[in-house]
N, C-alpha and C. Protein backbone atom coordinates (compact mmCIF):
# COMPACT_ATOMS: atom_id res chain seq x y z
N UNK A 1 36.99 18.53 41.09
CA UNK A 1 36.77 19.95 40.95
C UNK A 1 38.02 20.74 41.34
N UNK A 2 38.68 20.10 42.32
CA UNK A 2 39.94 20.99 43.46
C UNK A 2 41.01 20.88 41.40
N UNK A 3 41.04 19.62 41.15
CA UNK A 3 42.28 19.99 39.94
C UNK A 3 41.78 20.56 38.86
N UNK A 4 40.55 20.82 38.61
CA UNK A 4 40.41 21.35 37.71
C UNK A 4 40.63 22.99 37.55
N UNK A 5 40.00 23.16 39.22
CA UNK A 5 40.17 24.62 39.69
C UNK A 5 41.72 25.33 39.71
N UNK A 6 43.01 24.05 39.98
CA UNK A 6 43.72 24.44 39.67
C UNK A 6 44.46 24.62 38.62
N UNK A 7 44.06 24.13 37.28
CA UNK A 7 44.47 24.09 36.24
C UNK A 7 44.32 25.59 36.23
N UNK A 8 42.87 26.10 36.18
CA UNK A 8 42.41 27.41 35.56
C UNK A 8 42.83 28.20 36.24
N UNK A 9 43.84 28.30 37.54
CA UNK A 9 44.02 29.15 38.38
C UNK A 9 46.15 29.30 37.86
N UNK A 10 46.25 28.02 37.39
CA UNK A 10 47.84 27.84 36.63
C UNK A 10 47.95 28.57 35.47
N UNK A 11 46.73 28.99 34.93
CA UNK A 11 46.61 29.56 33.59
C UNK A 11 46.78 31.50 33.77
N UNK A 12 45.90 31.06 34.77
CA UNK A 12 46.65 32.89 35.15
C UNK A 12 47.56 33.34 36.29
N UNK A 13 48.40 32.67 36.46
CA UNK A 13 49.82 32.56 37.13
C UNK A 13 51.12 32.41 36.64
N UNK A 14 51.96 33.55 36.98
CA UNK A 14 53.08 33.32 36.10
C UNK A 14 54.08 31.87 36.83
N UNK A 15 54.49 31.66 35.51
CA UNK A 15 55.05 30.25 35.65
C UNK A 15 55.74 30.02 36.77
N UNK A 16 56.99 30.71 37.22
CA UNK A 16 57.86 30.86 38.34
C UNK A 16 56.95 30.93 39.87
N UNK A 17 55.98 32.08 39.95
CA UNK A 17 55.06 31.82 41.12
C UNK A 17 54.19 30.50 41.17
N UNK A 18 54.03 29.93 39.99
CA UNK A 18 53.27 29.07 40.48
C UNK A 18 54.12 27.60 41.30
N UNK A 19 55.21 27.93 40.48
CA UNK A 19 55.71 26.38 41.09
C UNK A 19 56.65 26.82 42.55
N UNK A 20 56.97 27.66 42.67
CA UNK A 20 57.46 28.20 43.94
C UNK A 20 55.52 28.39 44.88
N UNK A 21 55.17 28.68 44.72
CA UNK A 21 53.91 28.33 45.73
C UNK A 21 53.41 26.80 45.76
N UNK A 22 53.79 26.28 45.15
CA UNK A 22 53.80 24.41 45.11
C UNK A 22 54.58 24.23 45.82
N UNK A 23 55.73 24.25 45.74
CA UNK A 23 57.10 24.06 46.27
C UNK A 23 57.09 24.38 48.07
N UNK A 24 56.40 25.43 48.33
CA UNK A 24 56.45 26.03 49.49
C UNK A 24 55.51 26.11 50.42
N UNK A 25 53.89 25.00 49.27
CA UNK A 25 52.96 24.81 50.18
C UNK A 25 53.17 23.57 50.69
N UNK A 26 53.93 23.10 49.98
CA UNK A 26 54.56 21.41 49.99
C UNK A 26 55.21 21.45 51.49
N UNK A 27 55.79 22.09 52.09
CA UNK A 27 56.46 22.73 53.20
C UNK A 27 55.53 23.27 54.07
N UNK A 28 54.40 23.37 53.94
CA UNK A 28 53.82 24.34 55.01
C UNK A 28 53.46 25.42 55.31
N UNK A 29 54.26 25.82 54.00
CA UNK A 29 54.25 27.43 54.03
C UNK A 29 53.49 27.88 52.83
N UNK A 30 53.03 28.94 53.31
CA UNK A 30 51.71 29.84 52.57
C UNK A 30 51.87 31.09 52.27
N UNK A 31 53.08 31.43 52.24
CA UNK A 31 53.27 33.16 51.65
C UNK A 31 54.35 32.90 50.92
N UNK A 32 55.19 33.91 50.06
CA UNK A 32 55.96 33.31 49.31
C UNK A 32 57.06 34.61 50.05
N UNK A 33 58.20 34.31 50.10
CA UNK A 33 58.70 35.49 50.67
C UNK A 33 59.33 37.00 49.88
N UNK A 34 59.46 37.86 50.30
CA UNK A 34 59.54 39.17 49.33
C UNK A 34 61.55 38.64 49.23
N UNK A 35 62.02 39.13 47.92
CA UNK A 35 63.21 38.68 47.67
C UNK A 35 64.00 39.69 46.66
N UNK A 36 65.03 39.75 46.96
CA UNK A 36 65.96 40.62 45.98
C UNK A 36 66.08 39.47 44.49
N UNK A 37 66.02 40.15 43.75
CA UNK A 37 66.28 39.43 41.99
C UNK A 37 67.08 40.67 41.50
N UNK A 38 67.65 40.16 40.63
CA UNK A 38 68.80 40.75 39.67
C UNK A 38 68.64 40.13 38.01
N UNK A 39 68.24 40.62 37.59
CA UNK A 39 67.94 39.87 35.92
C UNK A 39 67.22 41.37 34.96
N UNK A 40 66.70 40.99 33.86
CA UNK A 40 66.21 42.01 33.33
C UNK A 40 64.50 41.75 32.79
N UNK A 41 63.98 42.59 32.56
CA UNK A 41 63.11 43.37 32.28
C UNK A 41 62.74 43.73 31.19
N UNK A 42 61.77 43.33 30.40
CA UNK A 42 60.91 43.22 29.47
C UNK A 42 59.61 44.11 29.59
N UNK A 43 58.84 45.03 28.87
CA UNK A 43 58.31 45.59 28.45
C UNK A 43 57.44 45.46 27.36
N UNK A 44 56.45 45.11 26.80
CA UNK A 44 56.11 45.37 24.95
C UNK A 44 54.64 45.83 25.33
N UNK A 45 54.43 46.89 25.00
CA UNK A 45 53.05 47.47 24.35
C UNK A 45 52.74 47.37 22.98
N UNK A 46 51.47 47.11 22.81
CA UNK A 46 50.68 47.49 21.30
C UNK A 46 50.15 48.60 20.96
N UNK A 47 50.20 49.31 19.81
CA UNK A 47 50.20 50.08 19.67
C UNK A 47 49.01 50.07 18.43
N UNK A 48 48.36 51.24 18.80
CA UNK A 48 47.18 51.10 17.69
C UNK A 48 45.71 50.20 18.02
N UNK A 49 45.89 49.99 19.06
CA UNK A 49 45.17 49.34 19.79
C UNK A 49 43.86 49.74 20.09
N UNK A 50 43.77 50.87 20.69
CA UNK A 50 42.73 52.13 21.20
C UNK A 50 41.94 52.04 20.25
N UNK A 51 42.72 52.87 18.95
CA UNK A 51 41.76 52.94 17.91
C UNK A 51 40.79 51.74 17.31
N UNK A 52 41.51 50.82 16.77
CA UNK A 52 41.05 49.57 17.09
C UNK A 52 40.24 49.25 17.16
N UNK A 53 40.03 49.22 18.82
CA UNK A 53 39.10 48.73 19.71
C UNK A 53 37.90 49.48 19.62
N UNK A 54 37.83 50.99 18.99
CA UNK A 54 36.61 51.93 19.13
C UNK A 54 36.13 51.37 17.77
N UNK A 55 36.80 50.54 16.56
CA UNK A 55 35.84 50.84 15.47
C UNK A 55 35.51 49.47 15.46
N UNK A 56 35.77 48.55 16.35
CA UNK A 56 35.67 46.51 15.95
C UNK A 56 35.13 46.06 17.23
N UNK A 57 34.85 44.88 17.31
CA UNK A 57 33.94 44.34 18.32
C UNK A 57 34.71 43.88 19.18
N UNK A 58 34.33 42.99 20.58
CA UNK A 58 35.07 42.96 21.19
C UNK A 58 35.82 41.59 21.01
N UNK A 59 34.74 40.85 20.22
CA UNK A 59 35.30 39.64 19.96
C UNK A 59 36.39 39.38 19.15
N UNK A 60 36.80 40.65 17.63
CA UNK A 60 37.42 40.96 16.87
C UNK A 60 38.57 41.69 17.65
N UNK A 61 38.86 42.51 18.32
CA UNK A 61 39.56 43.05 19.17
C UNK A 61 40.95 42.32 20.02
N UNK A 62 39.94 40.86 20.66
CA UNK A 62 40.57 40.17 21.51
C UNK A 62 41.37 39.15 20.20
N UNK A 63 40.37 38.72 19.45
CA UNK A 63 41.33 37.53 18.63
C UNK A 63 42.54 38.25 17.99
N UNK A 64 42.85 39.49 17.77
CA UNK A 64 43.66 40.08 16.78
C UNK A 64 44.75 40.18 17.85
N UNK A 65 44.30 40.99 19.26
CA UNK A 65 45.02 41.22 20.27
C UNK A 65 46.04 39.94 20.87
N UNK A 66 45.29 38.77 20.47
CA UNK A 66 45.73 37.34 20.90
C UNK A 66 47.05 36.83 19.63
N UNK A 67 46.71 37.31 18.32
CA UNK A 67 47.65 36.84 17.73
C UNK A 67 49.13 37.63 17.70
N UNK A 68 49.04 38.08 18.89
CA UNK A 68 50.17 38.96 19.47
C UNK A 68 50.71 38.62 20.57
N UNK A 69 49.45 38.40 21.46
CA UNK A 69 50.09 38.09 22.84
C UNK A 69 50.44 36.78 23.01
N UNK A 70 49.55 35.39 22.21
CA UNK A 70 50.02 34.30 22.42
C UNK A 70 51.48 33.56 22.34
N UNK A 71 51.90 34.20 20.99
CA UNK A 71 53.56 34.26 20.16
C UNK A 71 54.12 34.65 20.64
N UNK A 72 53.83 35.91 21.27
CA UNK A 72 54.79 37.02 22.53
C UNK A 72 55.29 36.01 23.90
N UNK A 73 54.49 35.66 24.56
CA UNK A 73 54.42 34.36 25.42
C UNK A 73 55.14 33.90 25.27
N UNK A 74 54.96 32.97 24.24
CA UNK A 74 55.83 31.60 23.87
C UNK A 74 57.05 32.14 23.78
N UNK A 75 57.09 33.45 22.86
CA UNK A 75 58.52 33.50 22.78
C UNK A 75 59.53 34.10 24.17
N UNK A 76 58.45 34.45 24.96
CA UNK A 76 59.47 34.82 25.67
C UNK A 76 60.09 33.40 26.82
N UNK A 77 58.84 32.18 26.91
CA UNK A 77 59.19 31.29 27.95
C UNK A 77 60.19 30.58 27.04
N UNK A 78 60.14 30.60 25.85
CA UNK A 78 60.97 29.55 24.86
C UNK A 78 62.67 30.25 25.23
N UNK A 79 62.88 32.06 25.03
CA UNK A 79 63.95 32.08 25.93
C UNK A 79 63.95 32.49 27.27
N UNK A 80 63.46 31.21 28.04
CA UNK A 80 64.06 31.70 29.41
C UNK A 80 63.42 32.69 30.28
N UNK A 81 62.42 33.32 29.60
CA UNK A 81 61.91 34.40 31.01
C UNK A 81 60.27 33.87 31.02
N UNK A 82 59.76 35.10 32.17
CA UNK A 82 57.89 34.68 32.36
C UNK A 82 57.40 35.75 32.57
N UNK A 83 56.30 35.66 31.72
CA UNK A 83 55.45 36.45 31.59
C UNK A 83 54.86 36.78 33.31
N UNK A 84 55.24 38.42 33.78
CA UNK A 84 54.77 37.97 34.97
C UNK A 84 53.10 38.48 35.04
N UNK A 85 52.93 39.41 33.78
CA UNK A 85 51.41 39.90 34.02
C UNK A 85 51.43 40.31 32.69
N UNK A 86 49.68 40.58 32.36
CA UNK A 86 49.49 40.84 30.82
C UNK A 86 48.77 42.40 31.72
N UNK A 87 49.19 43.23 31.06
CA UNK A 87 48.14 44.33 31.48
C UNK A 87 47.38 45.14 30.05
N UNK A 88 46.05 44.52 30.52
CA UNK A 88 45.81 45.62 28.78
C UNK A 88 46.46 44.89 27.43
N UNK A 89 46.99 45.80 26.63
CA UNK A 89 47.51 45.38 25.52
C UNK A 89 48.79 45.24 25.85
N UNK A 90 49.88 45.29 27.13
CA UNK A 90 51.17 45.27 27.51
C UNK A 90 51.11 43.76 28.16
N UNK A 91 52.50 43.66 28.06
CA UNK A 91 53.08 42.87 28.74
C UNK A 91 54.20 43.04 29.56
N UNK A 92 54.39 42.16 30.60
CA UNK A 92 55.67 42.64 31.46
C UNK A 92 56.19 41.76 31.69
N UNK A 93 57.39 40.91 31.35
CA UNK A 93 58.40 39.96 31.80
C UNK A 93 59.33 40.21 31.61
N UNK A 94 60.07 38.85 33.14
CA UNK A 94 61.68 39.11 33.89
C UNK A 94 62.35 37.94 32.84
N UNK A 95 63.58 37.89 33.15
CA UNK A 95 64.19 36.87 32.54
C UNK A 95 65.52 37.26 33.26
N UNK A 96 66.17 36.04 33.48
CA UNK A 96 67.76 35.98 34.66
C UNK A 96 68.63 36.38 33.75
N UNK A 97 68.48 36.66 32.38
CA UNK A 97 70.01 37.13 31.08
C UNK A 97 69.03 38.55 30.99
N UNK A 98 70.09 39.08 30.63
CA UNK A 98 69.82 40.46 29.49
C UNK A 98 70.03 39.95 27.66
N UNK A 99 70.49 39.01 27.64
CA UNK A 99 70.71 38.52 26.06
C UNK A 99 69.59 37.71 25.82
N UNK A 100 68.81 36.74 27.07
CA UNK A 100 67.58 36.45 26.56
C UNK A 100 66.39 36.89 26.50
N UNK A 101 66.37 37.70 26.76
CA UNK A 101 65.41 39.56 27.23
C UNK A 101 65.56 39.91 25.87
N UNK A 102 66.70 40.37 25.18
CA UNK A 102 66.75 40.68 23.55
C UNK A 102 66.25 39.84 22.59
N UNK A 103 66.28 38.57 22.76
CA UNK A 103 66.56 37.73 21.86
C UNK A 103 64.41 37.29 21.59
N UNK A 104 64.53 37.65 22.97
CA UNK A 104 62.98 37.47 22.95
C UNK A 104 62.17 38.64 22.02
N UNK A 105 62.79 39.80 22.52
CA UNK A 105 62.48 40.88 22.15
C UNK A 105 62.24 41.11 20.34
N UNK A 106 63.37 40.46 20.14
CA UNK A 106 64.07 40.29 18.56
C UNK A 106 62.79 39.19 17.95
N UNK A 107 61.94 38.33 18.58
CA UNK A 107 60.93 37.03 17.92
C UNK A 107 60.00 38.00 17.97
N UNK A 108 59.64 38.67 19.20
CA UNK A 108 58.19 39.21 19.39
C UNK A 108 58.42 40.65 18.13
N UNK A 109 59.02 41.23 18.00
CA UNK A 109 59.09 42.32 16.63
C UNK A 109 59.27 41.77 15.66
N UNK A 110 59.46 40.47 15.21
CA UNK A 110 59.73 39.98 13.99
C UNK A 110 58.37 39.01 13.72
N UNK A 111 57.95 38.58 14.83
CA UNK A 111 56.44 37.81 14.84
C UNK A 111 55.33 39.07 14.80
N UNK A 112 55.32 40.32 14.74
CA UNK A 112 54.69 41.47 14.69
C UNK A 112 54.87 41.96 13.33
N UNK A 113 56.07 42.36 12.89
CA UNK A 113 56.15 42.53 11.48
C UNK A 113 55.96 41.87 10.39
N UNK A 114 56.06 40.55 10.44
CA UNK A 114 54.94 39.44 9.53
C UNK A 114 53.77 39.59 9.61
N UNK A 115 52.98 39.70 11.04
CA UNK A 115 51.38 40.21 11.07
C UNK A 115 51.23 41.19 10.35
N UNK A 116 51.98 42.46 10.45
CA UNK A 116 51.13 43.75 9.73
C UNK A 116 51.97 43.63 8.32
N UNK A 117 52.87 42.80 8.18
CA UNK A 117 52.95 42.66 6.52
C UNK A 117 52.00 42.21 5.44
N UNK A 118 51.46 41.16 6.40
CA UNK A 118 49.92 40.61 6.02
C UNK A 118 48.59 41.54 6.36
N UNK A 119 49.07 42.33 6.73
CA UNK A 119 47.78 43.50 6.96
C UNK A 119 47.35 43.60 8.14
N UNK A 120 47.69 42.92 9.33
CA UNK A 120 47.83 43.34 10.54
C UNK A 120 47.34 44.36 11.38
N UNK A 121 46.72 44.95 11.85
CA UNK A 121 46.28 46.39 13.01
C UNK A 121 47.56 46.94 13.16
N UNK A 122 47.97 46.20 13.96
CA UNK A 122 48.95 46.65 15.41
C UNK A 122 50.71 46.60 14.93
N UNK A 123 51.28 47.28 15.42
CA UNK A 123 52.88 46.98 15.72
C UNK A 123 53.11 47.16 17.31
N UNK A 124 54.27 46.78 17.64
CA UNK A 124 54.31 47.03 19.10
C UNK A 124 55.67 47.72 19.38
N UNK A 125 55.84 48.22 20.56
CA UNK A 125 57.10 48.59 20.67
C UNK A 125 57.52 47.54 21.89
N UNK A 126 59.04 47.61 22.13
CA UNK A 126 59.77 46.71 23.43
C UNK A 126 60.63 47.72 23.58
N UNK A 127 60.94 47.96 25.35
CA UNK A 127 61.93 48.58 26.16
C UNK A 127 62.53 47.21 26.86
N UNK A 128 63.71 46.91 27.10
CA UNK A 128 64.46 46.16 28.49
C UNK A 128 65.64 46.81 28.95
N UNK A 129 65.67 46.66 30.18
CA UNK A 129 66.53 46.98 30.78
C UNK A 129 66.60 45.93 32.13
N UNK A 130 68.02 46.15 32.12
CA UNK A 130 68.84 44.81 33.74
C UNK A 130 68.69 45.49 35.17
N UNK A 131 69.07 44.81 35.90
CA UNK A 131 69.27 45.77 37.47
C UNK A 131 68.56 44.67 38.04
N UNK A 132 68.60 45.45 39.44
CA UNK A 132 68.32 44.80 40.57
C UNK A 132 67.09 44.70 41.19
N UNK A 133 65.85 44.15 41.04
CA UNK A 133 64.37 44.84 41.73
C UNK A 133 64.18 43.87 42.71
N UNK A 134 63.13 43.98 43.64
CA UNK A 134 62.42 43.41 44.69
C UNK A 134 61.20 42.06 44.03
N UNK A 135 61.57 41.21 44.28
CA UNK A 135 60.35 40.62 44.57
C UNK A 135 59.21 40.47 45.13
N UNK A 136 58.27 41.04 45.20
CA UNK A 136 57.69 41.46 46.39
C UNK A 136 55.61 40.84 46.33
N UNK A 137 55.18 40.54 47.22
CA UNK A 137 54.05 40.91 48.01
C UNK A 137 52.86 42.35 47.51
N UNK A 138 52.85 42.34 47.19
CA UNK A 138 51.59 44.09 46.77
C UNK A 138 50.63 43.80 46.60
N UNK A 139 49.95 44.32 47.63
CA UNK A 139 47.98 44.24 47.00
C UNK A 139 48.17 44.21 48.75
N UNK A 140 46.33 43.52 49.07
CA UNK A 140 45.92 43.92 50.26
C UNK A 140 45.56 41.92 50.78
N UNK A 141 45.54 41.77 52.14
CA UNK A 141 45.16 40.44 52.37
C UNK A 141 44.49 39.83 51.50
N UNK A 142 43.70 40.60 50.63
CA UNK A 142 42.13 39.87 49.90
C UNK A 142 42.96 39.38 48.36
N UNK A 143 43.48 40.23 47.65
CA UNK A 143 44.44 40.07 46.73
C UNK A 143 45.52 40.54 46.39
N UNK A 144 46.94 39.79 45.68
CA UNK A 144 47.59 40.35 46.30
C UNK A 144 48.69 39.67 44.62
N UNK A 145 49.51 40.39 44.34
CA UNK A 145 50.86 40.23 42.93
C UNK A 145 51.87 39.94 43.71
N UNK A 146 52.47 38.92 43.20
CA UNK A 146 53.99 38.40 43.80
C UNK A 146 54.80 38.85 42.68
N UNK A 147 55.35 40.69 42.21
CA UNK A 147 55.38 41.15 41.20
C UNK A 147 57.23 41.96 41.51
N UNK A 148 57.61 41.76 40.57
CA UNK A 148 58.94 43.23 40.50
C UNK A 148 58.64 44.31 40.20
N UNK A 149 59.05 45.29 41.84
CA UNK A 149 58.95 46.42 41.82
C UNK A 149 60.75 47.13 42.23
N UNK A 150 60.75 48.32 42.00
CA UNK A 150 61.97 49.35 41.73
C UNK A 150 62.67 49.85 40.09
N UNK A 151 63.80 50.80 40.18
CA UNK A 151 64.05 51.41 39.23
C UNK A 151 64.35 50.78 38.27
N UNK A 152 64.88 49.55 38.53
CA UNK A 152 65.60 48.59 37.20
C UNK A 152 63.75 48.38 36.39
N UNK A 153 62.83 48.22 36.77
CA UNK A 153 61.80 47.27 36.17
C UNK A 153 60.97 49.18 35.65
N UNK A 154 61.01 50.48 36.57
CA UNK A 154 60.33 51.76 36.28
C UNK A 154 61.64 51.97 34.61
N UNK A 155 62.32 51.66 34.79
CA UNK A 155 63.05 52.12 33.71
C UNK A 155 62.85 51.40 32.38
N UNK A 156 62.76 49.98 32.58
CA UNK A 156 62.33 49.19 31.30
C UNK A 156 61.33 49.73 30.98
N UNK A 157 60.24 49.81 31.77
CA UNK A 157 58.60 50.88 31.05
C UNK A 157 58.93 51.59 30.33
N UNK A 158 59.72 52.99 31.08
CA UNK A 158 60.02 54.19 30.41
C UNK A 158 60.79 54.29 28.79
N UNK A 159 62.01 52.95 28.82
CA UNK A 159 62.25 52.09 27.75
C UNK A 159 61.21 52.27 26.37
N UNK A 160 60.48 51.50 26.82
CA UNK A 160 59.28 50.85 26.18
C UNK A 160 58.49 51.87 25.77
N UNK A 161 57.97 53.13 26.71
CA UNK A 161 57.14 54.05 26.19
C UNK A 161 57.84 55.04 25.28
N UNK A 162 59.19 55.55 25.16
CA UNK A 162 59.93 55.82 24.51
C UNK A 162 60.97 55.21 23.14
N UNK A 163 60.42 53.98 23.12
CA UNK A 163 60.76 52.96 21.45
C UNK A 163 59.70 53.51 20.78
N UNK A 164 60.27 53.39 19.38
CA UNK A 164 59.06 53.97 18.40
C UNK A 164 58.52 52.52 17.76
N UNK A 165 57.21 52.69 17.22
CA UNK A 165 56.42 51.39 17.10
C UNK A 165 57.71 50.52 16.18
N UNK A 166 57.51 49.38 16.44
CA UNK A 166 58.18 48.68 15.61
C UNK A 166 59.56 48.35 16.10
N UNK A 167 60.07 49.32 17.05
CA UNK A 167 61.59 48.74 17.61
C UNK A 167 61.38 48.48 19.07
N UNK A 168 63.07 48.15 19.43
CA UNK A 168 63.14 47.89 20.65
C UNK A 168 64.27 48.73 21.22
N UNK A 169 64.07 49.28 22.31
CA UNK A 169 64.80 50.17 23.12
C UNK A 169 65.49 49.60 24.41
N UNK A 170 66.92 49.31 24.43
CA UNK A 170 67.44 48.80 25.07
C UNK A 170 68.42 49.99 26.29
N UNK A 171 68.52 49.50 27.79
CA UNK A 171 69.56 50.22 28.19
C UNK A 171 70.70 50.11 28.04
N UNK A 172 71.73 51.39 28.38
CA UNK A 172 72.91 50.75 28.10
C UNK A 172 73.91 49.40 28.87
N UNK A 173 73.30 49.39 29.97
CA UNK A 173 73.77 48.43 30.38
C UNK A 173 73.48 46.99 29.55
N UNK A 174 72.13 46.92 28.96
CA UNK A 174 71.96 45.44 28.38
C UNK A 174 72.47 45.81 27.09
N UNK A 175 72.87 46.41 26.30
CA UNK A 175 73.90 46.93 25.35
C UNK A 175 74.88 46.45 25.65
N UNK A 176 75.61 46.74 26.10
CA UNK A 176 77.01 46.45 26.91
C UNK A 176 77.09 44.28 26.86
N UNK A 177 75.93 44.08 27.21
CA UNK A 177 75.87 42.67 26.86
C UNK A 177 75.75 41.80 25.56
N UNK A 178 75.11 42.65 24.58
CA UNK A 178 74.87 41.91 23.73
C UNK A 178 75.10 42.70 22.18
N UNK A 179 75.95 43.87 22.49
CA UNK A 179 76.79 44.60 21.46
C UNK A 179 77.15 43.95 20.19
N UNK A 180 77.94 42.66 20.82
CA UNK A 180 78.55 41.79 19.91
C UNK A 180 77.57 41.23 18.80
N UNK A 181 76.31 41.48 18.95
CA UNK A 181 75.17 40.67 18.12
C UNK A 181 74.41 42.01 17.39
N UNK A 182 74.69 42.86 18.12
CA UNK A 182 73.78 44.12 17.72
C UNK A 182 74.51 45.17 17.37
N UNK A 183 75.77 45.11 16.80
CA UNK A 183 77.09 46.27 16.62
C UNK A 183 76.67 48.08 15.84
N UNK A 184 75.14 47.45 15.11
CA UNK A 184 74.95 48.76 14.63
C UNK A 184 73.51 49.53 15.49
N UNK A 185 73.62 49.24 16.67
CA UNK A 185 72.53 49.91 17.19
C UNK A 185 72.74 51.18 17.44
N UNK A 186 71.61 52.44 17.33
CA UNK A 186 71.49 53.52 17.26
C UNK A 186 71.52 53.51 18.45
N UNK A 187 72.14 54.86 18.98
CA UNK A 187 72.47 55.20 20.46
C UNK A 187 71.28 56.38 20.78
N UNK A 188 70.39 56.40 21.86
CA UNK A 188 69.65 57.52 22.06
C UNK A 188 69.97 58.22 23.28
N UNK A 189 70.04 59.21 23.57
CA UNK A 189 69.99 59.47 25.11
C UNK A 189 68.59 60.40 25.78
N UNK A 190 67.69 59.84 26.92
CA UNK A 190 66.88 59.93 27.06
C UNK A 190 66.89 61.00 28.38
């Protein structure tokens, strides 16, 4: 029962916490510690969603919602980052590059625009942005997110809520990285 319980408990844990709480119960230790990270920040909401959801069931809702989030996933662990939470129809993952933050970014809008080419609901938008956030501890003894918080991770959101459906909104700093691949990107200032 104990491995089975942990399978289903691996399934909703982002990848990095889980094996660092292996790693550290292996040791004795039972908290994971709060930590400075430097990497970037991923964002993607769905869009069209709401509506959606008021005219289709819930079962119809989730499978459509899934042929978004599952691909989204993959593509983002395939480059390099983890999903650290699904919220709603969003997602939020870190990744240690700003070029594999894009590149992810670049599968999950192109695995979106084949869906609604085929007739699809939804498009989504993506914000990322780099910097420096906290690793941290949040919630209360009872439960609790081993999640990135500060401006580098408030800014990728803001990113994200400000892309129009279908693109991705990058800062300039992760610009600055991956220019060379993306030479005709539209410049916004927010």
């Amino acid at each position: 029962v104990l491995r089975k319980q942990g399978e289903v408990i691996r399934r909703y844990t982002p990848h990095n916490v889980w094996k660092a709480v292996g790693a550290r119960a292996a040791k004795g230790k039972y908290e994971l510690p709060d930590a400075a990270f430097s990497g970037a920040f991923l964002f993607m909401d769905v869009k069209g969603f709401t509506s959606y959801a008021e005219r289709h069931s819930p079962g119809a809702v989730v499978a459509e919602l899934n042929k978004i989030m599952g691909p989204s996933a993959d593509a983002i662990h395939a480059c390099g980052g983890d999903v650290d939470k699904f919220v709603g129809d969003c997602i939020f993952a870190a990744f240690r590059k700003p070029e594999d933050a894009v590149e992810a970014g670049r599968l999950i809008l192109s695995h979106v625009a084949r869906l609604a080419a085929a007739g699809g609901p939804f498009t989504v938008r993506v914000g990322i942005n780099a910097g420096r956030a906290i690793r941290a501890n949040v919630g209360s003894g009872d439960r609790r997110e081993y999640t990135y918080i500060g401006d580098a991770v408030n800014l990728a959101q803001r990113l994200e809520a400000n892309a129009a459906p279908g693109a991705m909104l990058v800062s300039a700093s992760v610009h600055a990285r991956v220019k060379r691949d993306w030479p005709r990107a539209e410049r916004r200032k927010l």
